[in-house]
C-alpha atoms as a PDB file:
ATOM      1  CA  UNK A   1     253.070  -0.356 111.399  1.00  0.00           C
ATOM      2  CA  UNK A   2     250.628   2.369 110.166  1.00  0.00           C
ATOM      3  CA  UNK A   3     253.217   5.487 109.071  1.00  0.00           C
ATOM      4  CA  UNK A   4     250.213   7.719 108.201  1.00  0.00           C
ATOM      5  CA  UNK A   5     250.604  11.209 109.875  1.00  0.00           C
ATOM      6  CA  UNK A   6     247.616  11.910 113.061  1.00  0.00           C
ATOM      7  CA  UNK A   7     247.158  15.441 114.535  1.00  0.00           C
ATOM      8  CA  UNK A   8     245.464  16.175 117.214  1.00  0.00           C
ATOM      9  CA  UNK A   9     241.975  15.495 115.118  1.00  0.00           C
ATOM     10  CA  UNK A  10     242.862  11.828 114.384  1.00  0.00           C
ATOM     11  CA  UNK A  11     244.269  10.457 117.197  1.00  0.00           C
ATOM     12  CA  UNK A  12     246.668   7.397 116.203  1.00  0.00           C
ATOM     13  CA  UNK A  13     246.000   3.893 116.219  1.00  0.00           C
ATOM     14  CA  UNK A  14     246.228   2.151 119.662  1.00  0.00           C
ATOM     15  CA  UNK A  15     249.108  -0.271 120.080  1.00  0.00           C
ATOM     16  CA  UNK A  16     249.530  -3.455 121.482  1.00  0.00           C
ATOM     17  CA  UNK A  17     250.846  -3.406 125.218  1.00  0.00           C
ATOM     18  CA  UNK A  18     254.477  -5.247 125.024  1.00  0.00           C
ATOM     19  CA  UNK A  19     254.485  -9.288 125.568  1.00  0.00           C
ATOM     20  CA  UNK A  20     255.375 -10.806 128.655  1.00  0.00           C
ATOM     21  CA  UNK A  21     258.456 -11.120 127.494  1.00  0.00           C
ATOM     22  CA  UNK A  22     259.437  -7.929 125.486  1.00  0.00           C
ATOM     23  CA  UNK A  23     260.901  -4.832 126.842  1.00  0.00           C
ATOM     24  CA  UNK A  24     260.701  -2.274 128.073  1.00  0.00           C
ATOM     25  CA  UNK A  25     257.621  -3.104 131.035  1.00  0.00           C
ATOM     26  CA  UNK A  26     257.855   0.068 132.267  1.00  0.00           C
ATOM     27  CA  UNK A  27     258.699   3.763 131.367  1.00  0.00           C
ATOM     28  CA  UNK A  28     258.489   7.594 132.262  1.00  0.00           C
ATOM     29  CA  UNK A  29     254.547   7.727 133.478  1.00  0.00           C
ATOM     30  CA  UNK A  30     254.305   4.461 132.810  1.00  0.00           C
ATOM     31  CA  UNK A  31     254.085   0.344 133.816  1.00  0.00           C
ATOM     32  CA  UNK A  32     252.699  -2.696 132.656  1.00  0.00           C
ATOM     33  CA  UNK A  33     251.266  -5.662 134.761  1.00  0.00           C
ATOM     34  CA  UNK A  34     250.545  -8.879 133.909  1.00  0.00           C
ATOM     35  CA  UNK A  35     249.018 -12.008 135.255  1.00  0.00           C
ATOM     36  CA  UNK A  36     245.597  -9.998 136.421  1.00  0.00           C
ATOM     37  CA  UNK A  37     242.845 -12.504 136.712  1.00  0.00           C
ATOM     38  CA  UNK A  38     245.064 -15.482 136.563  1.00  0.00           C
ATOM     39  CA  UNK A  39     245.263 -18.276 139.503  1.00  0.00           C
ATOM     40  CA  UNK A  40     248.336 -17.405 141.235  1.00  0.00           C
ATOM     41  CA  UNK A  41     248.440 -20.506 143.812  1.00  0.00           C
ATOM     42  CA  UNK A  42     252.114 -21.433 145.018  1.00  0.00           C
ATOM     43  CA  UNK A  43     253.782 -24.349 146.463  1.00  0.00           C
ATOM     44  CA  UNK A  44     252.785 -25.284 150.166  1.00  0.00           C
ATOM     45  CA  UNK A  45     250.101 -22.285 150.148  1.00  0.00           C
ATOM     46  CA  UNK A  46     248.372 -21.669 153.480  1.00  0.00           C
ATOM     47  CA  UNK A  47     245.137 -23.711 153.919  1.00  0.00           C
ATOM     48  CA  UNK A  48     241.747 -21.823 154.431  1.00  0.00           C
ATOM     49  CA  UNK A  49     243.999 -18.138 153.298  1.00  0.00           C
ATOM     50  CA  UNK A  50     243.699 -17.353 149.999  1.00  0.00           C
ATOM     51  CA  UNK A  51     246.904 -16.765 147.638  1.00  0.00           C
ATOM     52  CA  UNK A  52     247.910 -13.780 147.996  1.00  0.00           C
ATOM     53  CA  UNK A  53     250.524 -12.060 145.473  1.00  0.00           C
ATOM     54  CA  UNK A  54     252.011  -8.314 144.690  1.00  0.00           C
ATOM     55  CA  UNK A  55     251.157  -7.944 140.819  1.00  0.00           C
ATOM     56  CA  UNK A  56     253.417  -4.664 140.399  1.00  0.00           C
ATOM     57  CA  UNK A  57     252.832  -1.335 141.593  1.00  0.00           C
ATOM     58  CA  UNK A  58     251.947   1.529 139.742  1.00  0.00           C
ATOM     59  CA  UNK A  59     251.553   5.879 140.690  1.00  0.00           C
ATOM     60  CA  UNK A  60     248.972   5.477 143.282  1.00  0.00           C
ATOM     61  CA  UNK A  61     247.956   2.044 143.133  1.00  0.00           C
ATOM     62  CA  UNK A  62     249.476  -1.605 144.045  1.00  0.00           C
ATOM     63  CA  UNK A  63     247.762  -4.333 142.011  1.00  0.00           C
ATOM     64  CA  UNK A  64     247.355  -7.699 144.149  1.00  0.00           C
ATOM     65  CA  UNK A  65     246.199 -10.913 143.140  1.00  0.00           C
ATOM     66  CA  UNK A  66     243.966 -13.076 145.431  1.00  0.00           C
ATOM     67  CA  UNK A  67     243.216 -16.574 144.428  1.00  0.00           C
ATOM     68  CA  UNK A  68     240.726 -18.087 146.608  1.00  0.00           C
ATOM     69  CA  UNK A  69     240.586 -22.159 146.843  1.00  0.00           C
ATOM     70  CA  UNK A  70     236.831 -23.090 147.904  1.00  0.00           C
ATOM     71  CA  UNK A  71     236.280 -22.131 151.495  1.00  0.00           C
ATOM     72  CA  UNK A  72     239.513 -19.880 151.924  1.00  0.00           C
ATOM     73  CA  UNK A  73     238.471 -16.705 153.695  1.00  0.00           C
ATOM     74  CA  UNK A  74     240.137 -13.651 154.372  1.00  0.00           C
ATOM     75  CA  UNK A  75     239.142 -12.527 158.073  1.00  0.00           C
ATOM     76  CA  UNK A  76     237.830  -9.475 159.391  1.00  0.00           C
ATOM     77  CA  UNK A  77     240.563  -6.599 158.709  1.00  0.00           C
ATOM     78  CA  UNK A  78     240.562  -3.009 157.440  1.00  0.00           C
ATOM     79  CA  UNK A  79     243.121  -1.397 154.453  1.00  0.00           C
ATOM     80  CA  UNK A  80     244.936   1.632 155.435  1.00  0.00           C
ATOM     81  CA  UNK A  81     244.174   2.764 151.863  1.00  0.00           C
ATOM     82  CA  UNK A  82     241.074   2.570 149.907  1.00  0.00           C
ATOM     83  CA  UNK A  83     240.534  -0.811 147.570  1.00  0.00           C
ATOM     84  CA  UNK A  84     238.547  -1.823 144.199  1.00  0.00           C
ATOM     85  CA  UNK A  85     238.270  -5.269 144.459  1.00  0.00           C
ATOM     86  CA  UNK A  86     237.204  -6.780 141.152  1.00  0.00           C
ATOM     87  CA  UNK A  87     236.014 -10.327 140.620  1.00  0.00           C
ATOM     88  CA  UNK A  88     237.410 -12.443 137.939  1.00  0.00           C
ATOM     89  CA  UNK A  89     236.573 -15.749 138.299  1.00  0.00           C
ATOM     90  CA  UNK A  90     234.089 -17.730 140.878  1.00  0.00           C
ATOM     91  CA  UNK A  91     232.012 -16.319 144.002  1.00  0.00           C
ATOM     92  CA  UNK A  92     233.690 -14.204 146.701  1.00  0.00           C
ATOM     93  CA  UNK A  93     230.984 -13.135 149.993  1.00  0.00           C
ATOM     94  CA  UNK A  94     232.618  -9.957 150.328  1.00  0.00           C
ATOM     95  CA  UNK A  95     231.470  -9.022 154.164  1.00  0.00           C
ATOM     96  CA  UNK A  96     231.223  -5.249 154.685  1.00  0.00           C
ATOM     97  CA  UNK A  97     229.652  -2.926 157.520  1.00  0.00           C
ATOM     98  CA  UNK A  98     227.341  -5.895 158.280  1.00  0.00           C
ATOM     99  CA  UNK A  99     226.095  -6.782 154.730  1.00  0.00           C
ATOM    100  CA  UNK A 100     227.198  -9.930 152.847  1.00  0.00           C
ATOM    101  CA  UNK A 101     227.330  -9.256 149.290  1.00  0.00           C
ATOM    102  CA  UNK A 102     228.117 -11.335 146.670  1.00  0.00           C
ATOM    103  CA  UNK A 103     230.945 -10.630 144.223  1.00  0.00           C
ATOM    104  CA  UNK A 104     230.619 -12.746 140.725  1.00  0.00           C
ATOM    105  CA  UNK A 105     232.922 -12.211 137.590  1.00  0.00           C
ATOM    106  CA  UNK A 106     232.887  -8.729 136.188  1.00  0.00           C
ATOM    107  CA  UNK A 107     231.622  -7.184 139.314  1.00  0.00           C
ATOM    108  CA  UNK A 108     233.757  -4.571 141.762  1.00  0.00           C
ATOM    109  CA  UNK A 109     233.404  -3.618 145.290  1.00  0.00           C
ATOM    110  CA  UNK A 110     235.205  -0.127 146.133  1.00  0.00           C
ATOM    111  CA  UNK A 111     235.857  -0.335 150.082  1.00  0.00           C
ATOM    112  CA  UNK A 112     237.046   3.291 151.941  1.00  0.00           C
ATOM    113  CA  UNK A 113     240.003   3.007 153.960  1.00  0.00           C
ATOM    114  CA  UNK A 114     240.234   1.756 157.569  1.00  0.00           C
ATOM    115  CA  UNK A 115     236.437  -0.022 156.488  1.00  0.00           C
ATOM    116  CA  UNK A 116     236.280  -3.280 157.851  1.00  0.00           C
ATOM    117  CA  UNK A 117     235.267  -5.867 155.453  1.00  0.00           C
ATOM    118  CA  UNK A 118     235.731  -9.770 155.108  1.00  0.00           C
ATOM    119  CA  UNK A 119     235.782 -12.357 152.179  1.00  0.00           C
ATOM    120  CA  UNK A 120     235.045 -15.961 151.617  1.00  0.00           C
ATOM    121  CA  UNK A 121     234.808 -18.063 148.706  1.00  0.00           C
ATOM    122  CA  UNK A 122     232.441 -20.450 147.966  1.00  0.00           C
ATOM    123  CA  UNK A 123     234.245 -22.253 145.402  1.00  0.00           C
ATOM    124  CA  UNK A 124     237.415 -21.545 143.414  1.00  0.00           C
ATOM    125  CA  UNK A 125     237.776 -17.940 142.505  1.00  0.00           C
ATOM    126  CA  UNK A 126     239.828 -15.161 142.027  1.00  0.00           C
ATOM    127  CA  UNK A 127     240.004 -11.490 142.204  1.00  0.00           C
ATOM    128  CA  UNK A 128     242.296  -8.722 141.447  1.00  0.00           C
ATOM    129  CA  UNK A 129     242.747  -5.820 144.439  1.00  0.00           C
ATOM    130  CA  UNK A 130     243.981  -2.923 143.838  1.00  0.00           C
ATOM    131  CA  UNK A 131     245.077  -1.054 146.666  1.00  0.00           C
ATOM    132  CA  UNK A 132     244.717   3.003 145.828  1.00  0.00           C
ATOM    133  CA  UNK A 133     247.619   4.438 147.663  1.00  0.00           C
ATOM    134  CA  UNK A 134     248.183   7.893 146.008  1.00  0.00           C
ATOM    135  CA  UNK A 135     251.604   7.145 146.302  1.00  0.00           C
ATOM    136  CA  UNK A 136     254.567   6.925 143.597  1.00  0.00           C
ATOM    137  CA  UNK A 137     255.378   3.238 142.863  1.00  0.00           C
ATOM    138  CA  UNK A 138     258.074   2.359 144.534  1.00  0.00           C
ATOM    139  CA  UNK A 139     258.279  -1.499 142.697  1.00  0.00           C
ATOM    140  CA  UNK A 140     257.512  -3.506 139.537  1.00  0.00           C
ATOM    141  CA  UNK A 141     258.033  -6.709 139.769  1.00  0.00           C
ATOM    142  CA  UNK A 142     255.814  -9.243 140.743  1.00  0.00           C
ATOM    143  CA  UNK A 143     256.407 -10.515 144.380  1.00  0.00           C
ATOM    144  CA  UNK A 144     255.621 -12.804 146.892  1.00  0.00           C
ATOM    145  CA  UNK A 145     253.651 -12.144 149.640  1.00  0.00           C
ATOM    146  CA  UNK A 146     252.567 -14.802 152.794  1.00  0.00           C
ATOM    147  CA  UNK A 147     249.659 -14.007 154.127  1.00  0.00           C
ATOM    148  CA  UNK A 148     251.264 -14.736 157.646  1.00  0.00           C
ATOM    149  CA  UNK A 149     252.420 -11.482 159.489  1.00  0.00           C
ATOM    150  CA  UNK A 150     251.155  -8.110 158.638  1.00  0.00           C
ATOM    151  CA  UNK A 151     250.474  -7.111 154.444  1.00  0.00           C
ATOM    152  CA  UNK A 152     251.716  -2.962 154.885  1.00  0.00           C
ATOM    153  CA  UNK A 153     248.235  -1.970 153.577  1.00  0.00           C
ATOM    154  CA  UNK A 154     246.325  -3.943 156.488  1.00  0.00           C
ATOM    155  CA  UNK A 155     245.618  -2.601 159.421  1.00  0.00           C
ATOM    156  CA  UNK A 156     244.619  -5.136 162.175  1.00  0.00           C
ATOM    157  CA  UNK A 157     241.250  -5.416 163.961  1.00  0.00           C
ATOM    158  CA  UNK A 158     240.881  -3.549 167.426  1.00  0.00           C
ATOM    159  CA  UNK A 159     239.538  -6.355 169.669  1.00  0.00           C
END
């Protein structure tokens, strides 16, 4: 551990964020997640939906992981919040306002709320979402989430 005084001139050395498995994951202003950019497919998933799984949440944001088997799509719907959704892994068609584009590895699509937008993948892929709700975090820990029913920050399509 480097003991050598900083000031404000010489900022100290960055540190390591904590393992997986060391504490604390969280503290006053701040929260670690993990797992971003890693296949998150479950047991008995739903065929054609992507995996769909609640990182952690974070001031302002929740952090999602979709894992996309080849030809899962997410239909038509709009976020009540705004979203970055970054590609990790694979090909996602991200559908928006009548324009396909496609979303490889290292690329991000930022979507304004209540926009509608679509995605497919064209082989195995996945993607981190974050979901940029302005709002304190109200949970940590990683959770579950079927893509059955309504996710709270989708709003569903108007026929």
């Amino acid at each position: 551990m480097d003991t050598t005084p900083h000031t404000d001139a010489t900022p100290a050395p960055p540190q390591p964020l904590p393992a997986a498995s060391d504490a604390p994951r969280a503290g006053q202003g701040w929260t670690v997640i993990d797992r971003i950019g890693v296949p998150q497919v479950r047991q008995g998933a739903q065929p054609g939906k992507p995996d769909i799984r609640v990182l952690g949440r974070g001031d302002g944001v929740t952090v999602v992981a979709l894992t996309f088997r080849a030809g899962d799509v997410m239909d038509d719907h709009r976020a009540a919040s705004p979203i970055l959704v970054i590609a990790e892994s694979g090909v996602i068609d991200f559908g928006v306002n009548g324009q396909t584009l496609t979303l490889t590895p290292g690329q991000a699509i930022n979507v304004a709320a209540r926009v509608p937008h679509r995605l497919e993948a064209t082989g195995d892929a996945v993607a981190t979402l974050l979901v940029l709700t302005g709002g304190p975090a109200t949970q940590t820990t990683p959770e579950p989430v079927s893509f059955v029913g309504r996710l709270p920050w989708v709003l569903p399509e108007r026929a």
